[in-house]
PDB file of N, CA and C in Angstrom:
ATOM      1  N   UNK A   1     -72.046 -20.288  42.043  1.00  0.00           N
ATOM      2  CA  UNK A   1     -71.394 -19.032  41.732  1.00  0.00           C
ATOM      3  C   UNK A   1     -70.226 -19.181  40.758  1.00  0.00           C
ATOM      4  N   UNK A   2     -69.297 -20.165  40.435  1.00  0.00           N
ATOM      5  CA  UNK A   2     -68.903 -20.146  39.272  1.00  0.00           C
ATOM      6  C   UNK A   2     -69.066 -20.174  37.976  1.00  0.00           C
ATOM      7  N   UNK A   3     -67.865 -19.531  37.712  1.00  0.00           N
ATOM      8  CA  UNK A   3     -68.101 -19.040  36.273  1.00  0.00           C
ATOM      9  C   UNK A   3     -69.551 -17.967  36.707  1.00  0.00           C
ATOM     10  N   UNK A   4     -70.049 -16.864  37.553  1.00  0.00           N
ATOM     11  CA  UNK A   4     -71.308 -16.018  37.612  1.00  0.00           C
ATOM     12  C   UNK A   4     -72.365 -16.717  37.084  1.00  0.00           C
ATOM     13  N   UNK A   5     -72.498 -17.976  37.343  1.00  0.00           N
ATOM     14  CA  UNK A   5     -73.799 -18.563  37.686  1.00  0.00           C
ATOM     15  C   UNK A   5     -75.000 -18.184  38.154  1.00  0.00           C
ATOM     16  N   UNK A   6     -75.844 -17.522  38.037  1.00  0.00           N
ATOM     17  CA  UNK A   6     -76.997 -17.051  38.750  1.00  0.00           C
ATOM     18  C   UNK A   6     -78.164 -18.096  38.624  1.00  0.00           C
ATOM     19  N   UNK A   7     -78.709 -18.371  39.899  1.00  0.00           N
ATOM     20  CA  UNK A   7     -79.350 -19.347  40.362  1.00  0.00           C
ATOM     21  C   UNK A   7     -81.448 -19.080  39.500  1.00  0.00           C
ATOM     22  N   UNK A   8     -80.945 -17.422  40.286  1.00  0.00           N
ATOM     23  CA  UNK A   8     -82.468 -16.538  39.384  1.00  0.00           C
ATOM     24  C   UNK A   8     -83.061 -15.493  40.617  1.00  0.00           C
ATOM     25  N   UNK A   9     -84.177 -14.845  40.128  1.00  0.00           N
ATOM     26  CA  UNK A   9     -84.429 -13.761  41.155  1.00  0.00           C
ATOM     27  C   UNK A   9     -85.864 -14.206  40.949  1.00  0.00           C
ATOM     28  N   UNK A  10     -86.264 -14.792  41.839  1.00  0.00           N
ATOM     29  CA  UNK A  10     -87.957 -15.238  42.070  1.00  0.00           C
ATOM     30  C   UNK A  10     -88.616 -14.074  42.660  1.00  0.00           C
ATOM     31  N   UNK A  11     -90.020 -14.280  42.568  1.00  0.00           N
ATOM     32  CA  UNK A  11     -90.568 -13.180  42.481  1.00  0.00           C
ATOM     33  C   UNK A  11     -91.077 -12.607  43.954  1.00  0.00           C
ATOM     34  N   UNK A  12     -90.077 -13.363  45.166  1.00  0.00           N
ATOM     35  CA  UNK A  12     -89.917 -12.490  46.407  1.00  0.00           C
ATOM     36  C   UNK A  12     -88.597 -12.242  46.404  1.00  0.00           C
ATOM     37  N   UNK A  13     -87.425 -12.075  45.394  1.00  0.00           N
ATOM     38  CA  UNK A  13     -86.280 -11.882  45.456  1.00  0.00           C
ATOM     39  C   UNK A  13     -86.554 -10.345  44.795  1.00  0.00           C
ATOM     40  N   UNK A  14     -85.430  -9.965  44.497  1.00  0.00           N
ATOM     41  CA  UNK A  14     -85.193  -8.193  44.147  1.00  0.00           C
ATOM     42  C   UNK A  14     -83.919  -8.339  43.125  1.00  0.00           C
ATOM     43  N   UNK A  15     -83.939  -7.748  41.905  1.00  0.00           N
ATOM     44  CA  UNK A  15     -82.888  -7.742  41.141  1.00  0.00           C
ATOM     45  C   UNK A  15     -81.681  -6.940  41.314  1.00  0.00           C
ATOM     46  N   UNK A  16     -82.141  -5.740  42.071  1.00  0.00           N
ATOM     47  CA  UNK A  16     -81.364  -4.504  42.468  1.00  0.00           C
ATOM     48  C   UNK A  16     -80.711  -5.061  43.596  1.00  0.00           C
ATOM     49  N   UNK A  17     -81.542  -5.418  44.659  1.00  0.00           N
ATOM     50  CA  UNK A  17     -80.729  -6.473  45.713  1.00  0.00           C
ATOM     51  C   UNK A  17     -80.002  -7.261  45.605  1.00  0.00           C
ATOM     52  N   UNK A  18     -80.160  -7.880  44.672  1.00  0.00           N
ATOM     53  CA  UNK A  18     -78.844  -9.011  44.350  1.00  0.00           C
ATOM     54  C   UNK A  18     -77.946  -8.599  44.008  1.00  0.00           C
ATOM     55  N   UNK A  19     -77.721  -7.274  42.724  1.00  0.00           N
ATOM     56  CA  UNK A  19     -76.528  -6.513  42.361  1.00  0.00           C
ATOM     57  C   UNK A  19     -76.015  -5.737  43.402  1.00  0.00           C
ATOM     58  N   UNK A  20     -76.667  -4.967  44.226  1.00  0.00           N
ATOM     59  CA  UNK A  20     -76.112  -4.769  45.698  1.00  0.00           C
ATOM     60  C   UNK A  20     -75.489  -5.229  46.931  1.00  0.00           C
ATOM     61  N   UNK A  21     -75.817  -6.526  46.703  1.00  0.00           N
ATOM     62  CA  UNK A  21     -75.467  -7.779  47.581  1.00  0.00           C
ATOM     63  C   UNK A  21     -73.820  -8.109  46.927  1.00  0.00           C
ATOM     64  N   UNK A  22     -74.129  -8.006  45.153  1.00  0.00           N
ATOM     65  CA  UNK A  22     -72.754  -8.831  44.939  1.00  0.00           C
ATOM     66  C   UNK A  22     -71.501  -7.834  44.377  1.00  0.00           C
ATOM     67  N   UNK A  23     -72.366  -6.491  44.683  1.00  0.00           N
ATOM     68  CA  UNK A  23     -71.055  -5.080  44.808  1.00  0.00           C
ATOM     69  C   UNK A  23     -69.887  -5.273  46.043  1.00  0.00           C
ATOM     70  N   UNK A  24     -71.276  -5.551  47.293  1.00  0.00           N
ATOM     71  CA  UNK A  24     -70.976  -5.562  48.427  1.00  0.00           C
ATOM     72  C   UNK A  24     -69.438  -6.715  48.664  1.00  0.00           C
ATOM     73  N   UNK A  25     -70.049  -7.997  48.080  1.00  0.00           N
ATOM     74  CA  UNK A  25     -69.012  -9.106  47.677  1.00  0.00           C
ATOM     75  C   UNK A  25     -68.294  -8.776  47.215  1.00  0.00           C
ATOM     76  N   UNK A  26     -67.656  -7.920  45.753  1.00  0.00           N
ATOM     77  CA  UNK A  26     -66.897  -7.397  45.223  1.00  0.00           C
ATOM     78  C   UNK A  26     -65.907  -6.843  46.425  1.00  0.00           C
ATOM     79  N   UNK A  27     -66.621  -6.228  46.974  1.00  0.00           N
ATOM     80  CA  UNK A  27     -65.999  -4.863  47.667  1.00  0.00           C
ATOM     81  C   UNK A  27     -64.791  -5.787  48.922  1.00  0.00           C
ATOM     82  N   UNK A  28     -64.955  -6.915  49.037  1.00  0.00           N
ATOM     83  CA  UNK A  28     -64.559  -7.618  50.311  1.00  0.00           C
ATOM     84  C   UNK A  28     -63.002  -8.053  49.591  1.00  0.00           C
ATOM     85  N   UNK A  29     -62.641  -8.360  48.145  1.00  0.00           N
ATOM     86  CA  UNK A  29     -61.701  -8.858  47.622  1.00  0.00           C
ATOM     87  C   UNK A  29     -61.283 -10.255  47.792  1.00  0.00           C
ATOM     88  N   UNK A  30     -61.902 -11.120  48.212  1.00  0.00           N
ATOM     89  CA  UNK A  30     -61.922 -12.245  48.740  1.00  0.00           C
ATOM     90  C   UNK A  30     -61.064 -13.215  47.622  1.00  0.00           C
ATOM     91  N   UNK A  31     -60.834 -14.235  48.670  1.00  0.00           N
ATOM     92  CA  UNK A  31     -59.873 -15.349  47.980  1.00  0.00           C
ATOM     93  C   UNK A  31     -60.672 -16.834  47.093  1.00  0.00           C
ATOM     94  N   UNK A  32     -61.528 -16.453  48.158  1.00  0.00           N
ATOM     95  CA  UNK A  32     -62.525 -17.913  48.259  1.00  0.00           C
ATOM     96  C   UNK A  32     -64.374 -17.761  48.343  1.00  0.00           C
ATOM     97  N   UNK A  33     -64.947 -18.423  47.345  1.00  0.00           N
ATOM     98  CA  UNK A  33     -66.392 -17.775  48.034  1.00  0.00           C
ATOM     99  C   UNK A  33     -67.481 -18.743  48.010  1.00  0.00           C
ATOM    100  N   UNK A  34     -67.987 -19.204  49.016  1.00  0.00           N
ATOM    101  CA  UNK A  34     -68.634 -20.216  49.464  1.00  0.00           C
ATOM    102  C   UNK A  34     -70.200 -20.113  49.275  1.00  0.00           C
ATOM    103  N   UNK A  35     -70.829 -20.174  48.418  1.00  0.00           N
ATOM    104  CA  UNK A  35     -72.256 -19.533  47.659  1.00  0.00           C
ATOM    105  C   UNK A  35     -73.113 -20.439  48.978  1.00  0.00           C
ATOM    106  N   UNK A  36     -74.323 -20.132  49.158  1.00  0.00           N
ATOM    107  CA  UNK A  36     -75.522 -21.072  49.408  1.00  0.00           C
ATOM    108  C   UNK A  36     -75.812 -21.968  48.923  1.00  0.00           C
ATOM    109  N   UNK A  37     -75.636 -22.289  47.576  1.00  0.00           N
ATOM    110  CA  UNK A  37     -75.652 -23.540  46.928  1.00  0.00           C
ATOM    111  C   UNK A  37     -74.963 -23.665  46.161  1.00  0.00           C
ATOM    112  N   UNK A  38     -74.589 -24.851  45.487  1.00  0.00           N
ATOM    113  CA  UNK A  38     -73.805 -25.161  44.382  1.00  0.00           C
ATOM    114  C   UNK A  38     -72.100 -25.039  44.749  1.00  0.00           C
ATOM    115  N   UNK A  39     -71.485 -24.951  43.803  1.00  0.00           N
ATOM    116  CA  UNK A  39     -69.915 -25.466  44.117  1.00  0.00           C
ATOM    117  C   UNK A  39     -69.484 -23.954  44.373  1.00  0.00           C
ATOM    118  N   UNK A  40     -67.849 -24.285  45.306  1.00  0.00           N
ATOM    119  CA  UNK A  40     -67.287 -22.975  46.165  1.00  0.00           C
ATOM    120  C   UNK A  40     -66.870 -22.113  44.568  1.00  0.00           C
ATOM    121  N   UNK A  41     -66.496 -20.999  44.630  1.00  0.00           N
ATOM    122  CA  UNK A  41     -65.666 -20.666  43.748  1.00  0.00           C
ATOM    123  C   UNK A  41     -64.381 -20.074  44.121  1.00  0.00           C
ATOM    124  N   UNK A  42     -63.530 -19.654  43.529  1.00  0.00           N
ATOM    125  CA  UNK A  42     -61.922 -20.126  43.717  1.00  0.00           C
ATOM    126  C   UNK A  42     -61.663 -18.524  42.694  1.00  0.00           C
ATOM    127  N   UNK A  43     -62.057 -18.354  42.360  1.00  0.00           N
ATOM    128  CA  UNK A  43     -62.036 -16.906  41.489  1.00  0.00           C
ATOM    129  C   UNK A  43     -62.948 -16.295  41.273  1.00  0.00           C
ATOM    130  N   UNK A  44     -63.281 -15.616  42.872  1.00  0.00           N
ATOM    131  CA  UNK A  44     -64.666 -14.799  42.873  1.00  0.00           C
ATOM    132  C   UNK A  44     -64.868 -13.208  42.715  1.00  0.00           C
ATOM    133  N   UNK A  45     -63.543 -12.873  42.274  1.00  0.00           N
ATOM    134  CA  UNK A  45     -63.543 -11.658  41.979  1.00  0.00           C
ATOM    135  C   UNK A  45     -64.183 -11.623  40.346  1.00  0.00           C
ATOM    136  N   UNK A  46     -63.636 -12.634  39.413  1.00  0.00           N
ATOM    137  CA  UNK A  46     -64.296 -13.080  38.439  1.00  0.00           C
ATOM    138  C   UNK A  46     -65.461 -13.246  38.423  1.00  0.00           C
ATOM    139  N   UNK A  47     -65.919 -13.926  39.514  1.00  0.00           N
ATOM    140  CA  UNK A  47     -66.872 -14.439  38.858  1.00  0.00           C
ATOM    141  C   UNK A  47     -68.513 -14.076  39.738  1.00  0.00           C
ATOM    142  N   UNK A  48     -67.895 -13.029  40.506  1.00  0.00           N
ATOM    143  CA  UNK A  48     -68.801 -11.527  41.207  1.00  0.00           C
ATOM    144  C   UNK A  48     -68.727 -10.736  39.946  1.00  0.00           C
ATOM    145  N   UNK A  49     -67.575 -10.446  39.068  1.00  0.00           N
ATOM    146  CA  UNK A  49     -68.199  -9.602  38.157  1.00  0.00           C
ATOM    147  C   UNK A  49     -69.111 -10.139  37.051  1.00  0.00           C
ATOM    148  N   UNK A  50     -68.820 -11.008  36.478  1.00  0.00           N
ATOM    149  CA  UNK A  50     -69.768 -12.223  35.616  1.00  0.00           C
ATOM    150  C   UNK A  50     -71.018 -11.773  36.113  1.00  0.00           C
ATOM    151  N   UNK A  51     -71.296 -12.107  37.247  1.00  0.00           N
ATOM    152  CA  UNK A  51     -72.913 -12.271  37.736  1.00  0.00           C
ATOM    153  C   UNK A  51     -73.499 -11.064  37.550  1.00  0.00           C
ATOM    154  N   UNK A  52     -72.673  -9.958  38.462  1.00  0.00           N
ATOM    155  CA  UNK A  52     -73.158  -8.581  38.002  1.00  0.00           C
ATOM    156  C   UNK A  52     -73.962  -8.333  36.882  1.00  0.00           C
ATOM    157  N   UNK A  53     -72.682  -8.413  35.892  1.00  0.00           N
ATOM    158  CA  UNK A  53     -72.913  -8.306  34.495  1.00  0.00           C
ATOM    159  C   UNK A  53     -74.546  -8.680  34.290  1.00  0.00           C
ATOM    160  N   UNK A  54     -74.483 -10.050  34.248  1.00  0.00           N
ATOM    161  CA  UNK A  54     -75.631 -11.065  33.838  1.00  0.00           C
ATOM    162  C   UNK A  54     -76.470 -10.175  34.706  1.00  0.00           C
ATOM    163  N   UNK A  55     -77.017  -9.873  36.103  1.00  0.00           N
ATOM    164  CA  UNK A  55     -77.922  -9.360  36.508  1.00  0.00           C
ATOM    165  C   UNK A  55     -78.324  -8.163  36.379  1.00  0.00           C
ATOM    166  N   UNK A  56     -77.394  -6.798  35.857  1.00  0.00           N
ATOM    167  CA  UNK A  56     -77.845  -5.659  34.770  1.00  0.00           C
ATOM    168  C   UNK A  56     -78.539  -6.881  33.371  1.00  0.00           C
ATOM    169  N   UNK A  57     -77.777  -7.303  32.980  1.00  0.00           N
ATOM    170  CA  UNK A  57     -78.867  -7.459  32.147  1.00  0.00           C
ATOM    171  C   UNK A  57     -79.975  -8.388  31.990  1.00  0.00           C
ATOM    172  N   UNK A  58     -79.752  -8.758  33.275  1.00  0.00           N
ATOM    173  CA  UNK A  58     -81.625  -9.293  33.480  1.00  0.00           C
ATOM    174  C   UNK A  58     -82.957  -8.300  33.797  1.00  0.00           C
ATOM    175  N   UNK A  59     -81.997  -7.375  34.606  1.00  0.00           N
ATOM    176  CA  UNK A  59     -82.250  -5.985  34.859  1.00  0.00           C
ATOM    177  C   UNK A  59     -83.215  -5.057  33.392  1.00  0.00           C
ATOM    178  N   UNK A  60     -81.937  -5.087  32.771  1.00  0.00           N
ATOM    179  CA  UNK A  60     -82.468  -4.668  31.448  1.00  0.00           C
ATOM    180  C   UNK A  60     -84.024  -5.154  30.726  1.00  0.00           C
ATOM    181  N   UNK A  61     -83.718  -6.697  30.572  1.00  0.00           N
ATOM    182  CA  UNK A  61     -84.235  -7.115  29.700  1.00  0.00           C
ATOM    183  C   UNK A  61     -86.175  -7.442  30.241  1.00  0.00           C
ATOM    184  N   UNK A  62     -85.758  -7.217  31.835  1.00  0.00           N
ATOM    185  CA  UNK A  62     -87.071  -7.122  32.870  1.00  0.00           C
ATOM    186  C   UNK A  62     -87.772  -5.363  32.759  1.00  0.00           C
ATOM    187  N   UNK A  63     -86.848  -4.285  32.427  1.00  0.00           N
ATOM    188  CA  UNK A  63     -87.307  -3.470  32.137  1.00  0.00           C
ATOM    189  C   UNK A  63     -88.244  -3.071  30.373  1.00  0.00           C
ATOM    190  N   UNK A  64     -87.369  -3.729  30.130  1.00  0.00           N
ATOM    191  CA  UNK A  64     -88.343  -3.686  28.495  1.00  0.00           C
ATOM    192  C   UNK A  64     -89.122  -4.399  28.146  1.00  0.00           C
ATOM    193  N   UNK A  65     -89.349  -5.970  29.075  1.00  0.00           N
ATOM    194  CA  UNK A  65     -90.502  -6.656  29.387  1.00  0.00           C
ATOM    195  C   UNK A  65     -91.907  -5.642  29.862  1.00  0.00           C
ATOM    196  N   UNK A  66     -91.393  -4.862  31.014  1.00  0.00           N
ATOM    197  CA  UNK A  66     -92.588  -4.088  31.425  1.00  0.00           C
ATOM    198  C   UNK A  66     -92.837  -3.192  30.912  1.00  0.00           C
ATOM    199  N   UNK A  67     -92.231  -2.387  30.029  1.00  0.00           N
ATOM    200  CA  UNK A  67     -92.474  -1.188  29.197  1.00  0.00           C
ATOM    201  C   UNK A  67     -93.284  -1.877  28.108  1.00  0.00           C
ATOM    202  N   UNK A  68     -92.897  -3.115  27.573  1.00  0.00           N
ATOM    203  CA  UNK A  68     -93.697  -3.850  26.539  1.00  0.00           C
ATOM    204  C   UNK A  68     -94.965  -4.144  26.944  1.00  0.00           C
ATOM    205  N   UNK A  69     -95.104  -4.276  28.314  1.00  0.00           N
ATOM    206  CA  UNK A  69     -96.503  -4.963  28.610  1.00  0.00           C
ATOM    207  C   UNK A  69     -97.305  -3.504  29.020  1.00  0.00           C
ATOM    208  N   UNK A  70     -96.592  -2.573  29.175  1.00  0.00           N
ATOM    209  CA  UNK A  70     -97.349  -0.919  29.659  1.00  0.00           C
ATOM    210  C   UNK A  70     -97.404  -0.664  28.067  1.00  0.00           C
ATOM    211  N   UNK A  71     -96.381  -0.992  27.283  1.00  0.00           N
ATOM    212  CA  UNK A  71     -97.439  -0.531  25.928  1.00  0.00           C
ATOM    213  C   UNK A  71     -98.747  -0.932  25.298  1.00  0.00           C
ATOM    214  N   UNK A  72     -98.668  -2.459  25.579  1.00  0.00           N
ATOM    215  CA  UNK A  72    -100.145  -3.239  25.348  1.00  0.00           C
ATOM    216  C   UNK A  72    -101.064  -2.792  25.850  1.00  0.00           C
ATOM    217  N   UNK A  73    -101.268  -2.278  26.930  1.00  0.00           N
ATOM    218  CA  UNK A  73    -101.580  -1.452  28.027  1.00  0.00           C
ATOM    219  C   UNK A  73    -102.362   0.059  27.534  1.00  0.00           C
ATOM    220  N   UNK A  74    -101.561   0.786  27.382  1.00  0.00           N
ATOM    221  CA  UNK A  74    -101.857   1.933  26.501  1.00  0.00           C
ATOM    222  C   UNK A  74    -102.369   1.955  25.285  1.00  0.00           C
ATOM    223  N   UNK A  75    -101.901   0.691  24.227  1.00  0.00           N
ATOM    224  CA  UNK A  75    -102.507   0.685  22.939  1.00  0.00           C
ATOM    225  C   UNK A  75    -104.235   0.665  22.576  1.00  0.00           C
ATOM    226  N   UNK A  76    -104.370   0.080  23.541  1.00  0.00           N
ATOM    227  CA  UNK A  76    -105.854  -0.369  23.387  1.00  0.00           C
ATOM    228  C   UNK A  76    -106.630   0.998  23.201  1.00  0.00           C
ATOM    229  N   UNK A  77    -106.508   2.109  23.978  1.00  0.00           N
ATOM    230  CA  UNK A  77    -107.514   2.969  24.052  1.00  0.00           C
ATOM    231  C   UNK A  77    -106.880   3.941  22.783  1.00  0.00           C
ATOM    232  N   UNK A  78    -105.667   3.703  21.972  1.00  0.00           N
ATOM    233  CA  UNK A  78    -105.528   4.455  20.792  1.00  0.00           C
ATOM    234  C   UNK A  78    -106.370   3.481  19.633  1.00  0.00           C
ATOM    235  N   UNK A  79    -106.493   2.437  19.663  1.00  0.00           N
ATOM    236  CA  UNK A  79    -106.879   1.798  18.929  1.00  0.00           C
ATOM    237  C   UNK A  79    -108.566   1.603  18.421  1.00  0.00           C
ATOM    238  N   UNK A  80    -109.243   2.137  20.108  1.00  0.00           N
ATOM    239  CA  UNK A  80    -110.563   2.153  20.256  1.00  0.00           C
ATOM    240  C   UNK A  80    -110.891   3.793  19.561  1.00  0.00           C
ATOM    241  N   UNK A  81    -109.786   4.408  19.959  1.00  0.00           N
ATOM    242  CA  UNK A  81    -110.161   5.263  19.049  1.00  0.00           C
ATOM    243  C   UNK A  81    -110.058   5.751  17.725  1.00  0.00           C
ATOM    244  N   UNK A  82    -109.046   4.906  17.164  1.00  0.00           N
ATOM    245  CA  UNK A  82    -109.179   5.017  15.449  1.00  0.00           C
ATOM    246  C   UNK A  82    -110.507   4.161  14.540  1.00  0.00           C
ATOM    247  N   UNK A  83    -111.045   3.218  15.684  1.00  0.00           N
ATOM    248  CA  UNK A  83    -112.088   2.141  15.616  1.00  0.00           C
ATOM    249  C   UNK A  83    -113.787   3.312  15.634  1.00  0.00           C
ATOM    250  N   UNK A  84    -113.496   4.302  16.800  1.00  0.00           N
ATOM    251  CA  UNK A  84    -114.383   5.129  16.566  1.00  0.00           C
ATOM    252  C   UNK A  84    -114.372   6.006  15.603  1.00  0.00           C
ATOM    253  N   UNK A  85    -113.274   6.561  15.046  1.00  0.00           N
ATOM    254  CA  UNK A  85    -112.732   7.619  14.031  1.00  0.00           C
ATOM    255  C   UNK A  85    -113.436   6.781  11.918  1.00  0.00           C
ATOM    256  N   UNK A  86    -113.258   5.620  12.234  1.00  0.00           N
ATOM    257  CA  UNK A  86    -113.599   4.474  11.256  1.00  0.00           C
ATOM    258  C   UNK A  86    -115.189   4.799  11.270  1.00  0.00           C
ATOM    259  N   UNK A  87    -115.924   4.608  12.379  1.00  0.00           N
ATOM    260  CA  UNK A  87    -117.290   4.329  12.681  1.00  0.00           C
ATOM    261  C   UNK A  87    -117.798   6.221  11.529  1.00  0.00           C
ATOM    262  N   UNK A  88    -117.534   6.943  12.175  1.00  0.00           N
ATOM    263  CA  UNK A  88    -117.703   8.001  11.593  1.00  0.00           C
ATOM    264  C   UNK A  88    -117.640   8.493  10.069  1.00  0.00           C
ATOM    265  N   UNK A  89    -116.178   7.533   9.600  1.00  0.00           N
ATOM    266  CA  UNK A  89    -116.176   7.675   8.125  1.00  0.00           C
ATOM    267  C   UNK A  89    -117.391   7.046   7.543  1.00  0.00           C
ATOM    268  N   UNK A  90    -117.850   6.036   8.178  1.00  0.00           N
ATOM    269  CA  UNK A  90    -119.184   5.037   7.542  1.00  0.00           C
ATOM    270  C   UNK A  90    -120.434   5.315   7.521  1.00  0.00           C
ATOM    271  N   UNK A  91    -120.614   6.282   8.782  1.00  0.00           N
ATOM    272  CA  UNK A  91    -121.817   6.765   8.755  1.00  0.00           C
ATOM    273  C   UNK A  91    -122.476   8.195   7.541  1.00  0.00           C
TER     274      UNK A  91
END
């Protein structure tokens, strides 16, 4: 957790959960903060907001991943149809 270290959000973890989890941390004002792994941190008001940060924008960058892959998604059947629209000019 120093320096908002994020370890990662595997794919039985929750991204929203973790920023909820480390509001929750925020919210406590703490002196000292003793992570699950890795070294204590000593300025965790810092470095609860750091992580935040970083996890909106993993947040982010996981949302325009899937909008990218729902466009690939959608393209195909515009594409099949300019492919049919083609077929027609030829005939």
């Amino acid at each position: 957790m120093p320096g908002g270290v994020m370890g990662g959000v595997f794919g039985s973890g929750s991204i929203a959960d973790y920023i909820q989890s480390l509001e929750r941390l925020k919210g406590l004002n703490s002196k000292l903060l003793l992570s699950g792994h890795g070294r204590l941190s000593d300025t965790p008001q810092d470095d609860v907001r750091i992580a935040i940060q970083r996890s909106h924008g993993l947040l982010s960058d996981t949302a325009q991943l899937f909008d990218a892959l729902d466009a690939r998604s959608n393209f195909e059947p515009i594409m099949q149809s300019v492919r049919d629209l083609n077929k027609l000019d030829d005939a």
